[in-house]
N, C-alpha and C. Protein backbone atom coordinates (compact mmCIF):
# COMPACT_ATOMS: atom_id res chain seq x y z
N UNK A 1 0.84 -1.19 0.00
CA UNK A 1 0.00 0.00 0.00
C UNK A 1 0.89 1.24 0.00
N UNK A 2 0.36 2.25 -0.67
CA UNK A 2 1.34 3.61 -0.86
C UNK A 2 1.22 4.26 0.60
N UNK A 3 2.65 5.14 0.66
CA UNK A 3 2.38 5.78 2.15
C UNK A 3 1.16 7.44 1.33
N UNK A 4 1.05 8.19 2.82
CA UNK A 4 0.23 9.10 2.68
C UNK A 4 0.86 10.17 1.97
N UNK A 5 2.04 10.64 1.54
CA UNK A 5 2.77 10.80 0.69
C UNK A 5 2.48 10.87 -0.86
N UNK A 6 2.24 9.90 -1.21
CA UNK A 6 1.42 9.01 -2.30
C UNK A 6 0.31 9.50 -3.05
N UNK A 7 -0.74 10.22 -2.25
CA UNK A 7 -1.73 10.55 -2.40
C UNK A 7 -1.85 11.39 -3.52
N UNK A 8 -2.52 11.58 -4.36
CA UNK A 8 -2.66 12.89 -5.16
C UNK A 8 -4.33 13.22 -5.19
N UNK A 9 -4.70 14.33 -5.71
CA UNK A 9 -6.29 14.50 -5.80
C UNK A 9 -6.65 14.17 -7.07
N UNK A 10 -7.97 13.68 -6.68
CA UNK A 10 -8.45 12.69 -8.11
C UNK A 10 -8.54 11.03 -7.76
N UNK A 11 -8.08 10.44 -6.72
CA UNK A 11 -8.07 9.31 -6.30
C UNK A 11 -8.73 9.24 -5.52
N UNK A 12 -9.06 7.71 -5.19
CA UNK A 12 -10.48 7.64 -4.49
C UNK A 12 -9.78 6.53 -3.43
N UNK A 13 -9.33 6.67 -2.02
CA UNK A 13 -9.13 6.06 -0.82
C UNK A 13 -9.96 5.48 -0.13
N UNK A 14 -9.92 4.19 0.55
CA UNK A 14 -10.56 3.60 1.50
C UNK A 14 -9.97 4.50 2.90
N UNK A 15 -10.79 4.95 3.89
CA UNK A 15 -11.20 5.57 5.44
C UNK A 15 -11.98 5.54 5.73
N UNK A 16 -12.00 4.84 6.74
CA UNK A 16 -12.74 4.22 8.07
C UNK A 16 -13.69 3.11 7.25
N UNK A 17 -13.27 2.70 6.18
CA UNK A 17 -14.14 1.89 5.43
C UNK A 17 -14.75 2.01 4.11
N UNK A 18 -14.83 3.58 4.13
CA UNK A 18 -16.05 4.02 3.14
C UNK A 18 -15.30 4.75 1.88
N UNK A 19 -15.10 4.72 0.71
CA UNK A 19 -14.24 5.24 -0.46
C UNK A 19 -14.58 6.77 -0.08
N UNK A 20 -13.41 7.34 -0.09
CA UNK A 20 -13.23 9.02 -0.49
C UNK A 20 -12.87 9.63 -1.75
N UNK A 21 -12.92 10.20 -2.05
CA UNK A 21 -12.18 11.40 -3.27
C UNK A 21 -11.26 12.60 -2.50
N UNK A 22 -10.41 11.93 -3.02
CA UNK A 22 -9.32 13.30 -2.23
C UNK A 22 -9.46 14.25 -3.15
N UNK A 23 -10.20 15.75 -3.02
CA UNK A 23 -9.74 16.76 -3.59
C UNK A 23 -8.61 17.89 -3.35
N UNK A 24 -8.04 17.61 -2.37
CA UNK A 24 -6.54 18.36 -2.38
C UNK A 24 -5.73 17.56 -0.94
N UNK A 25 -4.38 17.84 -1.82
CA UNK A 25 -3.80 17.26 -0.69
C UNK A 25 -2.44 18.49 -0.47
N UNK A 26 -1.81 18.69 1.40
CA UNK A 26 -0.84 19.50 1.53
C UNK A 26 0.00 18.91 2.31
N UNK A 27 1.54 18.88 1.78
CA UNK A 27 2.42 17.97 2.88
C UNK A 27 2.83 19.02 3.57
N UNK A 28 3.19 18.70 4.68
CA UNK A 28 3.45 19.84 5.57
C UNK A 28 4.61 19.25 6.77
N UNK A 29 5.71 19.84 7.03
CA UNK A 29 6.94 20.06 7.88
C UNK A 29 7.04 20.81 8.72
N UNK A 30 6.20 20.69 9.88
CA UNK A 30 6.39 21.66 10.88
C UNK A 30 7.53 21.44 11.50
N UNK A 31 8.06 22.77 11.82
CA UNK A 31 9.53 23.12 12.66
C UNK A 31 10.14 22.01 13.53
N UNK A 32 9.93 21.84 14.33
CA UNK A 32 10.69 20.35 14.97
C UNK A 32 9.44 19.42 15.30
N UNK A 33 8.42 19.33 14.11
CA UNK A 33 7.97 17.98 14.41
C UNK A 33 7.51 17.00 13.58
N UNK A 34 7.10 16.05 13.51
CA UNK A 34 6.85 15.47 12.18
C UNK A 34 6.24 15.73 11.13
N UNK A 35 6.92 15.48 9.43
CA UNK A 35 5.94 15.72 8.51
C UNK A 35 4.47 15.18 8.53
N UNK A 36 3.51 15.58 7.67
CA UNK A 36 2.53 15.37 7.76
C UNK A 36 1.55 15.40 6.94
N UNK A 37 0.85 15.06 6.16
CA UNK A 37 0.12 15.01 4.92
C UNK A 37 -1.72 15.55 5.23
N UNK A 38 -2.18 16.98 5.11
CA UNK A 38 -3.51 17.09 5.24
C UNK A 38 -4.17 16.82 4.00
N UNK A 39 -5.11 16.20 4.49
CA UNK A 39 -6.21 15.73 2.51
C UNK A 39 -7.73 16.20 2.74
N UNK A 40 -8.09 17.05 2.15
CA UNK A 40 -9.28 17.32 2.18
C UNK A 40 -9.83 16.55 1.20
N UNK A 41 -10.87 15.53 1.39
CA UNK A 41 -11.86 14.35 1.23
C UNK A 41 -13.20 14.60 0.92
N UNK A 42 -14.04 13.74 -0.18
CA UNK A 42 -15.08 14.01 0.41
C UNK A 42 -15.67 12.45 0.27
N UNK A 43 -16.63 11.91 1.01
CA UNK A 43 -17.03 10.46 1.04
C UNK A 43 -18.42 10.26 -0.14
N UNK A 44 -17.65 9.56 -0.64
CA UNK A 44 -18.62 9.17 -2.38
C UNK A 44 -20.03 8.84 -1.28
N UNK A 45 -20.08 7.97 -0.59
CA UNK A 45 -21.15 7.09 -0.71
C UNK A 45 -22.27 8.52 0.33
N UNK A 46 -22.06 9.55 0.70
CA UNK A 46 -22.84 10.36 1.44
C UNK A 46 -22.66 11.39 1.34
N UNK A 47 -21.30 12.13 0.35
CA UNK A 47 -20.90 13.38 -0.28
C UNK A 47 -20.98 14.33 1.41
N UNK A 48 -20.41 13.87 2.45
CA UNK A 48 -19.68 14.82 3.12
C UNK A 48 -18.43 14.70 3.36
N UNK A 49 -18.08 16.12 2.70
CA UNK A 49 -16.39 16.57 3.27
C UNK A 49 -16.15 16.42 4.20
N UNK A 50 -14.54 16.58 4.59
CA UNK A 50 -13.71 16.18 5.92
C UNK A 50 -12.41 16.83 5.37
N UNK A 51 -11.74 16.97 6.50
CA UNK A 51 -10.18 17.12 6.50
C UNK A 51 -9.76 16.27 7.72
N UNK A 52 -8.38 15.59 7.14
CA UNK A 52 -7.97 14.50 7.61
C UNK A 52 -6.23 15.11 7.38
N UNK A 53 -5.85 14.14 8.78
CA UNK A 53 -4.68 14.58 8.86
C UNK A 53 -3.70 13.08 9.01
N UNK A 54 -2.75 12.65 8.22
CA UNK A 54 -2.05 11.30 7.88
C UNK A 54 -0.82 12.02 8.18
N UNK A 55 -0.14 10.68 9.42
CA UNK A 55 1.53 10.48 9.00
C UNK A 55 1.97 10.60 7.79
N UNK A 56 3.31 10.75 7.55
CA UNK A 56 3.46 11.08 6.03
C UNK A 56 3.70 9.35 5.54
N UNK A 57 4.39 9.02 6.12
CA UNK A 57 4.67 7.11 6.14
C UNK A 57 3.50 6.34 6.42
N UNK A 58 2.56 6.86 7.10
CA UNK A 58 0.77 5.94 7.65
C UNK A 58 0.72 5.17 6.01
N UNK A 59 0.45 4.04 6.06
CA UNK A 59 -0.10 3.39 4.74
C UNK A 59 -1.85 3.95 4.55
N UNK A 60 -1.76 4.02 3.21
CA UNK A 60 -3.63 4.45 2.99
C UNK A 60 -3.53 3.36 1.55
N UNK A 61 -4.57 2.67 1.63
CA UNK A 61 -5.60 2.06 0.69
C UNK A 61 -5.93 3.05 -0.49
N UNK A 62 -5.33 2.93 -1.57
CA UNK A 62 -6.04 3.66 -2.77
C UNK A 62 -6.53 2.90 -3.71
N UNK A 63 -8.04 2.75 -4.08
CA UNK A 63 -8.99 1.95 -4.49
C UNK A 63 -8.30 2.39 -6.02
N UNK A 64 -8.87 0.86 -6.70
CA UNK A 64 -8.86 1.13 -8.01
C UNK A 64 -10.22 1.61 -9.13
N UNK A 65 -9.76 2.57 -9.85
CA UNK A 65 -10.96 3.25 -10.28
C UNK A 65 -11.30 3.30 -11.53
N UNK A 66 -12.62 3.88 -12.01
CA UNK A 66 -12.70 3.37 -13.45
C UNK A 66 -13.46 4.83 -13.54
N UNK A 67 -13.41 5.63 -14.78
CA UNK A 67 -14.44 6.57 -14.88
C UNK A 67 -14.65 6.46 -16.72
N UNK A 68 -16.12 6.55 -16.78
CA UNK A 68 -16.75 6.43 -18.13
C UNK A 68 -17.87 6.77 -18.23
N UNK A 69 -17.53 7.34 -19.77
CA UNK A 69 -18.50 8.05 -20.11
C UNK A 69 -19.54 7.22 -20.81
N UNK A 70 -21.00 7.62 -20.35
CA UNK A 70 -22.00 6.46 -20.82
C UNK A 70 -23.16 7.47 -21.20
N UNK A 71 -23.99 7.15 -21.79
CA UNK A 71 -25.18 7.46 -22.64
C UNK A 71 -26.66 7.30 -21.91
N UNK A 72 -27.27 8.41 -21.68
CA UNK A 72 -28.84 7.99 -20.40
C UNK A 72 -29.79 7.53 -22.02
N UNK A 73 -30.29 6.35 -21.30
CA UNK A 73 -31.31 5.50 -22.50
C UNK A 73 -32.85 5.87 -21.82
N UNK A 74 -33.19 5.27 -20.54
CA UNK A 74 -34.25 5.18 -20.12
C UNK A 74 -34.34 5.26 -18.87
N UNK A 75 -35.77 5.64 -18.31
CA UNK A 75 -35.71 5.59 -16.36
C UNK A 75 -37.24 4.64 -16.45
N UNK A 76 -37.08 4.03 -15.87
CA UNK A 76 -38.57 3.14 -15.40
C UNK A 76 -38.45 3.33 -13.35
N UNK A 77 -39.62 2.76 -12.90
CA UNK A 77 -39.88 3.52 -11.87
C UNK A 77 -38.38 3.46 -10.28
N UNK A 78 -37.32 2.82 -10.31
CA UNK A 78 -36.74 2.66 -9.64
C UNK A 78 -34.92 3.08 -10.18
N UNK A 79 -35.07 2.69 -11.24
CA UNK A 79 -33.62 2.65 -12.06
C UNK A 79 -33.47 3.78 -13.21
N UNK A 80 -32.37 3.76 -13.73
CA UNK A 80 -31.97 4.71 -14.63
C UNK A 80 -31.21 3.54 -15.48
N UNK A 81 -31.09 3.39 -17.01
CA UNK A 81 -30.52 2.40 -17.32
C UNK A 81 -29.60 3.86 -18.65
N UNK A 82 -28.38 3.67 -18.66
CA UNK A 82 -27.44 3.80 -19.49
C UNK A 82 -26.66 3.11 -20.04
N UNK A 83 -26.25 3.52 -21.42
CA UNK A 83 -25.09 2.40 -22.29
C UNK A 83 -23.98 2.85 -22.49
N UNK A 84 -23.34 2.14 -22.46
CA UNK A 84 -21.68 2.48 -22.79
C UNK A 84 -21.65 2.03 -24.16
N UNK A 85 -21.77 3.57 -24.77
CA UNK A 85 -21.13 3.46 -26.41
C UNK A 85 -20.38 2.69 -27.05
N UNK A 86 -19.27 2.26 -26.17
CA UNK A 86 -18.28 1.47 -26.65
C UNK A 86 -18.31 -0.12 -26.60
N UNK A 87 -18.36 -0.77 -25.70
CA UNK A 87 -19.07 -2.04 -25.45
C UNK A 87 -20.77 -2.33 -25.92
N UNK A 88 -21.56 -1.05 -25.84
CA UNK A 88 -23.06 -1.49 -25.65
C UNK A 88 -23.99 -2.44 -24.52
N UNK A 89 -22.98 -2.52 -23.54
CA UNK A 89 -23.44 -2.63 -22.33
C UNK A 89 -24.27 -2.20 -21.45
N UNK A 90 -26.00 -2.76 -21.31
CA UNK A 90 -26.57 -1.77 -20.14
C UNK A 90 -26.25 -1.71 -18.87
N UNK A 91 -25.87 -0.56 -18.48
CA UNK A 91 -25.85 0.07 -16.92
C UNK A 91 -27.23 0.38 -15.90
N UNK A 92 -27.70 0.06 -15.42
CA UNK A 92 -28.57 0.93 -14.67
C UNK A 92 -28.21 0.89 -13.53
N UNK A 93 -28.60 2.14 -13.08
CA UNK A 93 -28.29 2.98 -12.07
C UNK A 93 -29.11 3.30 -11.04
N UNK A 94 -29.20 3.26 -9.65
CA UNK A 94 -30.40 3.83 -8.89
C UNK A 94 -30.77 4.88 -8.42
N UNK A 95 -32.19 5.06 -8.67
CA UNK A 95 -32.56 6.63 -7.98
C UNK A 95 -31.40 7.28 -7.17
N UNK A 96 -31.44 6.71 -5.87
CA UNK A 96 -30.08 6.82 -4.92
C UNK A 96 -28.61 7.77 -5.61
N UNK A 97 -28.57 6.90 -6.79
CA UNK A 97 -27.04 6.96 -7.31
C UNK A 97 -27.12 8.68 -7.61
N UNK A 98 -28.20 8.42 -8.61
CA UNK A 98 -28.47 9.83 -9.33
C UNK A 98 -29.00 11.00 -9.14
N UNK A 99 -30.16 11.10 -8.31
CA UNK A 99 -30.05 12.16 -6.95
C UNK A 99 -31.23 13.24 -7.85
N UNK A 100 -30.36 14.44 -7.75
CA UNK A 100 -31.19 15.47 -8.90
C UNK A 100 -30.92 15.59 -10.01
N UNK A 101 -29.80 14.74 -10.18
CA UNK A 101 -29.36 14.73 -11.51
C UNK A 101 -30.12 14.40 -12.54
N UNK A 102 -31.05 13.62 -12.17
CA UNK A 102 -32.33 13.20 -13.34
C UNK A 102 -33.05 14.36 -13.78
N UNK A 103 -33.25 15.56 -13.46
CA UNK A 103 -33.78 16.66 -13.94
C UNK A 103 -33.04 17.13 -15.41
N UNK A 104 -31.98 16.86 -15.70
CA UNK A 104 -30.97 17.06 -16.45
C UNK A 104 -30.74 15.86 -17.36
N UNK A 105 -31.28 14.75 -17.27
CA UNK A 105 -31.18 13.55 -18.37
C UNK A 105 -32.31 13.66 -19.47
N UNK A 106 -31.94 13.75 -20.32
CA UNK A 106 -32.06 13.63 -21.97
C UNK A 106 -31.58 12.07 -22.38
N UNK A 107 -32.91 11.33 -23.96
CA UNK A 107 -32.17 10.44 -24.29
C UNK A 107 -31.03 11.43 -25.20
N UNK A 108 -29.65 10.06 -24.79
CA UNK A 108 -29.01 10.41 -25.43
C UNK A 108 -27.66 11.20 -25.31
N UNK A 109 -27.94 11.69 -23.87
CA UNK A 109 -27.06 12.61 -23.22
C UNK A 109 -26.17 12.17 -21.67
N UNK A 110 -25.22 12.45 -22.28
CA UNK A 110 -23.98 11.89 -22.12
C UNK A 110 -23.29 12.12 -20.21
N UNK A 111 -22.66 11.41 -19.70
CA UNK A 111 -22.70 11.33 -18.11
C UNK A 111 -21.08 10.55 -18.12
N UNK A 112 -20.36 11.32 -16.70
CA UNK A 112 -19.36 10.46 -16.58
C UNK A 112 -19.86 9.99 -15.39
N UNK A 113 -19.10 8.64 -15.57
CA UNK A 113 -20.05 7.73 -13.93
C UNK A 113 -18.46 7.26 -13.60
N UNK A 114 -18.45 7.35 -12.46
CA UNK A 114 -16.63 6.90 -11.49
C UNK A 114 -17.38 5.39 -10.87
N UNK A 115 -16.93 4.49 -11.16
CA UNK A 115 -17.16 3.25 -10.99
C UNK A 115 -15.39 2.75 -10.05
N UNK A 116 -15.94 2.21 -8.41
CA UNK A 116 -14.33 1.91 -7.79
C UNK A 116 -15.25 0.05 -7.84
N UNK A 117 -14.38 -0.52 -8.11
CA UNK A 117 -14.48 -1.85 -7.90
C UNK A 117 -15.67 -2.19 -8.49
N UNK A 118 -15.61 -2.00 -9.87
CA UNK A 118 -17.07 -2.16 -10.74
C UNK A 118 -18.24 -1.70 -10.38
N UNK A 119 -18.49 -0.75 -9.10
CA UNK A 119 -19.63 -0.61 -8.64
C UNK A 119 -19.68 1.30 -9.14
N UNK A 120 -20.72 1.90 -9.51
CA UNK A 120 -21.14 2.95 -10.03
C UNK A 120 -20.96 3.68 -8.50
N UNK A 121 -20.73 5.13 -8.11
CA UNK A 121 -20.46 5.76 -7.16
C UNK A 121 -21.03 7.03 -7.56
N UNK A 122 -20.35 7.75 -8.46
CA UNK A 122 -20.65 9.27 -8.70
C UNK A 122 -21.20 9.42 -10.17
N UNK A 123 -21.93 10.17 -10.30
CA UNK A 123 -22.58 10.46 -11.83
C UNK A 123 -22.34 12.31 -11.88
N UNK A 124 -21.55 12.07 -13.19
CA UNK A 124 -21.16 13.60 -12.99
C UNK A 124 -21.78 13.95 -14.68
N UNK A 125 -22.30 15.21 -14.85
CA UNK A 125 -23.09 16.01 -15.74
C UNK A 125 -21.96 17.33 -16.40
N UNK A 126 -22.33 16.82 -17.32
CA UNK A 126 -21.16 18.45 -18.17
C UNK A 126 -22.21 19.60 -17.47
N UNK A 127 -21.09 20.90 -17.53
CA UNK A 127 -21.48 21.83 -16.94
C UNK A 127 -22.82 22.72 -17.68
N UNK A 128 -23.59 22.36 -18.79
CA UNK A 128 -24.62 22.94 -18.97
C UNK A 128 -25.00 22.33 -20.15
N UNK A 129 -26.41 21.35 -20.20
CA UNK A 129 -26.97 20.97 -21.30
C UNK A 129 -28.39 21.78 -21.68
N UNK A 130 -28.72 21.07 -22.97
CA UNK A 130 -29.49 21.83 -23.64
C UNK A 130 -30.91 21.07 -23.65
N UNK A 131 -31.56 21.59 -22.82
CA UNK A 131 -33.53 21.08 -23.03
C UNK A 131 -34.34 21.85 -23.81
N UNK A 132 -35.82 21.35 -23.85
CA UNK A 132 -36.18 21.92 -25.15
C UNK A 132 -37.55 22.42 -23.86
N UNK A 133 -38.68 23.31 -24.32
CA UNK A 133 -39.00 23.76 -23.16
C UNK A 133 -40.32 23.59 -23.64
N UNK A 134 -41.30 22.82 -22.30
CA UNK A 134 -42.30 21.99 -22.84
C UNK A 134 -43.52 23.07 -23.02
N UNK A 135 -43.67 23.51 -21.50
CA UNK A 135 -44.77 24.49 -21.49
C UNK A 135 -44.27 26.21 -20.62
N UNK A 136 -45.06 26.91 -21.71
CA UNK A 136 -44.15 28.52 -20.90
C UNK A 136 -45.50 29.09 -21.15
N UNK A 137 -45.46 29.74 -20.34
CA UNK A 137 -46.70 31.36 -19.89
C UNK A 137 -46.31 32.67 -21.17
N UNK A 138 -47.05 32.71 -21.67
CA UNK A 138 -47.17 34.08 -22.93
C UNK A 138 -46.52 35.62 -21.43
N UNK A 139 -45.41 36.08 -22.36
CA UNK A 139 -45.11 37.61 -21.67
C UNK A 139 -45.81 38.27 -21.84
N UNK A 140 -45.87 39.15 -20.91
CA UNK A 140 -46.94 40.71 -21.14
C UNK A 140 -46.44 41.35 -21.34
N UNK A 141 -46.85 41.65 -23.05
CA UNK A 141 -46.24 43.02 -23.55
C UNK A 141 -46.21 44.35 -23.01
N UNK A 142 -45.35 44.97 -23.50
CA UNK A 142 -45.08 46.30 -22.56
C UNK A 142 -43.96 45.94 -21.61
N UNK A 143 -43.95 44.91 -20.87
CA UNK A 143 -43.54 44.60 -19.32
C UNK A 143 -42.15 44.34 -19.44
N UNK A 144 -40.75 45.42 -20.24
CA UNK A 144 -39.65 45.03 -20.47
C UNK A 144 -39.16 46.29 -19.37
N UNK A 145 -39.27 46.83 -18.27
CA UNK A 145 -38.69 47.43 -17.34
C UNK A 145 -37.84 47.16 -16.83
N UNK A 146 -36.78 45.79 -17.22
CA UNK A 146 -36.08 45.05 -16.65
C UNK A 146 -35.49 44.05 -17.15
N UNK A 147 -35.01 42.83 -16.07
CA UNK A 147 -34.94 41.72 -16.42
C UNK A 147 -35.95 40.67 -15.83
N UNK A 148 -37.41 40.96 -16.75
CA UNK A 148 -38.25 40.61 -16.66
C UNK A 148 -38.00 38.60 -17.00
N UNK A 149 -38.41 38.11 -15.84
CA UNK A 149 -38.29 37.04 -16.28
C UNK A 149 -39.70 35.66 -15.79
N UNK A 150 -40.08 34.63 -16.44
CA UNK A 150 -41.34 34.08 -16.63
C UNK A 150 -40.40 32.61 -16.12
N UNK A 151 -41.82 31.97 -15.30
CA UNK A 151 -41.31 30.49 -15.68
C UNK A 151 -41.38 29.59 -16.79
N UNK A 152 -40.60 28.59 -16.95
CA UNK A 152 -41.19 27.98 -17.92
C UNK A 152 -40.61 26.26 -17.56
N UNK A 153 -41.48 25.00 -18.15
CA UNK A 153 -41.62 23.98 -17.33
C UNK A 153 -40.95 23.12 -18.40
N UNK A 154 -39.56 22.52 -18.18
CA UNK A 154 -38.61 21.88 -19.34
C UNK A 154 -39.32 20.16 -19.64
N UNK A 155 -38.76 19.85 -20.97
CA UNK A 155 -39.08 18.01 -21.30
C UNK A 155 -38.70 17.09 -19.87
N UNK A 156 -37.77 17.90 -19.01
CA UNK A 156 -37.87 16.82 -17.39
C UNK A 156 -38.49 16.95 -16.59
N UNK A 157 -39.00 17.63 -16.77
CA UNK A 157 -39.87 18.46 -15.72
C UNK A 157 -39.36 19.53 -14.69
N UNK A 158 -38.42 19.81 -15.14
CA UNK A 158 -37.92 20.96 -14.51
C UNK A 158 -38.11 22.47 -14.87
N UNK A 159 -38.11 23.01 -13.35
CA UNK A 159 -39.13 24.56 -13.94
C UNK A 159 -37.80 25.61 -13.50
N UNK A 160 -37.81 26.37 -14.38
CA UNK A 160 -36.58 27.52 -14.92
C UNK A 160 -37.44 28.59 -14.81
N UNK A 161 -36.23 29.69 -14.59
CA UNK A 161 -37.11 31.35 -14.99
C UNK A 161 -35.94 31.71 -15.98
N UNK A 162 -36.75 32.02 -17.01
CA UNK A 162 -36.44 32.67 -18.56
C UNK A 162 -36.77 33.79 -18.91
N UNK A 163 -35.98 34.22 -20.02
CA UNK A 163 -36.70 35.41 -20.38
C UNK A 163 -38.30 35.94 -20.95
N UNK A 164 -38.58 36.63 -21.14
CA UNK A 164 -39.87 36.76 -21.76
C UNK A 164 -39.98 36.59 -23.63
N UNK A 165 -39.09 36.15 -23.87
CA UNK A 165 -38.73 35.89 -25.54
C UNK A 165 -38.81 34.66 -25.58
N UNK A 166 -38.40 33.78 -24.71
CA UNK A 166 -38.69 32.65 -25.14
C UNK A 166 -40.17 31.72 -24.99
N UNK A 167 -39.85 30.58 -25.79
CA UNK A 167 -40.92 30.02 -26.32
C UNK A 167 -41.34 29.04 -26.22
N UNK A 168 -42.37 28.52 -26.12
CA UNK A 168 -42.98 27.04 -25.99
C UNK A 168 -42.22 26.20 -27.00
N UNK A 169 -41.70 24.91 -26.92
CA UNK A 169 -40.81 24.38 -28.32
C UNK A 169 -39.56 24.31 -28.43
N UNK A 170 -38.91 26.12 -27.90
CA UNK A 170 -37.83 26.43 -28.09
C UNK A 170 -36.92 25.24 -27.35
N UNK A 171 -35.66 25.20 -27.75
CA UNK A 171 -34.49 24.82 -26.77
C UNK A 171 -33.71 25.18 -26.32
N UNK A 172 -32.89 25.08 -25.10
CA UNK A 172 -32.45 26.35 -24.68
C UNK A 172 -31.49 25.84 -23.56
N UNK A 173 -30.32 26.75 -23.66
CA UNK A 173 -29.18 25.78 -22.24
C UNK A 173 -29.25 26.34 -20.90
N UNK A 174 -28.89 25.23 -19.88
CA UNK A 174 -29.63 25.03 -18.82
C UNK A 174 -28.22 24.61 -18.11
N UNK A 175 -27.96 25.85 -17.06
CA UNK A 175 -26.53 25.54 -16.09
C UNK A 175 -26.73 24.24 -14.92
N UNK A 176 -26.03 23.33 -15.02
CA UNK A 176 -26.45 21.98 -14.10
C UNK A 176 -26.17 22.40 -12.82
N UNK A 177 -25.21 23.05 -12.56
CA UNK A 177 -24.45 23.91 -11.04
C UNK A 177 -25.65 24.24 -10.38
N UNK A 178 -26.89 25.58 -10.94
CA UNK A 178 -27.67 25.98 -10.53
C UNK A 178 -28.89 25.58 -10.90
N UNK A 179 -29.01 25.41 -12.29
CA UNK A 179 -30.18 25.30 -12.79
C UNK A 179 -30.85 26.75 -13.43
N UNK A 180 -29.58 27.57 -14.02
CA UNK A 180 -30.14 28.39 -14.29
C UNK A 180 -29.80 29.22 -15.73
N UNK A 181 -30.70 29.54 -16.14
CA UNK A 181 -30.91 30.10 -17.98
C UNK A 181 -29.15 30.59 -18.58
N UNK A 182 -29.20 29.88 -19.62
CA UNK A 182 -28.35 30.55 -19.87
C UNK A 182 -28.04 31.01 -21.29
N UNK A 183 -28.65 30.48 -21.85
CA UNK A 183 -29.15 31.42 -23.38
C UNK A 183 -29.66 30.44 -24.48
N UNK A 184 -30.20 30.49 -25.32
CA UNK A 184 -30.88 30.04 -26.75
C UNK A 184 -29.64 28.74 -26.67
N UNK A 185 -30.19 27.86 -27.58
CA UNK A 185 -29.33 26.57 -27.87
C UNK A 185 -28.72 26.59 -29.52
């Protein structure tokens, strides 16, 4: 096993049992006392952070990892099933796995999933895809005093505030971070 040393961010460690993602790590030499390795973590299986503090020599467990990009096909009432383009392999995935992220699945549209020991962990979304927008409220003319903005209710069912130009039909990109407008498609 690598010492704590070892570590870099982007790897996914076994602590106290449960796989982490180290997103940064700092070695550190205090004045007359031992080095020391801080890793700020966060735990896949419940997405809370930590900072953790390792001997620089402590052995740590670094899981082996897989990340791929796969294709959302279908959701029926419990699962999410995706394919890997390359094999054509179905994946499905559980509610659990995917969280709010289903507001944001399109057929067709594309997901990296971090798989440690063949098992699916994280489902990660490019930073802004494009929906098409099912049902929107007519603007009231005149009413441009601003940044007048309307809801409108997307193909996932997700409800956005847009401008008053847009349109029932239209398609239009959609920030995954927030969930919020970000211009014509």
């Amino acid at each position: 096993m690598p010492a704590a040393n070892d570590i870099r961010k982007g790897q996914v460690i076994k602590f106290n049992g449960e796989p982490h993602l180290v997103m940064e790590t700092q070695h550190r030499t205090p004045g007359n006392l031992r080095a020391f390795v801080q890793v700020k973590m966060r735990n896949l299986r419940y997405g809370k952070a930590l900072d953790q503090r390792f001997a620089s020599t402590e052995a740590i467990e670094v899981l082996p990892t897989d990340k791929r990009t796969l294709e959302y096909s279908y959701a029926d009432r419990e699962n999410f099933a995706f394919i890997d383009p390359d094999t054509f392999d179905q994946i499905e995935l559980s509610a659990e796995i995917i969280g709010d992220i289903k507001n944001y699945l399109t057929a067709g549209g594309k997901v990296d999933v971090l798989f440690v020991d063949d098992k699916a962990l994280t489902v990660e979304l490019p930073s802004a895809v494009n929906l098409k927008v099912a049902s929107s409220s007519e603007g009231i003319k005149g009413d441009t005093s601003g940044n007048v903005q309307k809801p409108a209710t997307l193909e996932t069912g997700l409800v956005v505030q847009v401008p008053l130009f847009v349109k029932e039909g239209e398609i239009i990109r959609i920030s995954t971070a927030d969930g919020s407008y970000l211009g014509r498609a």
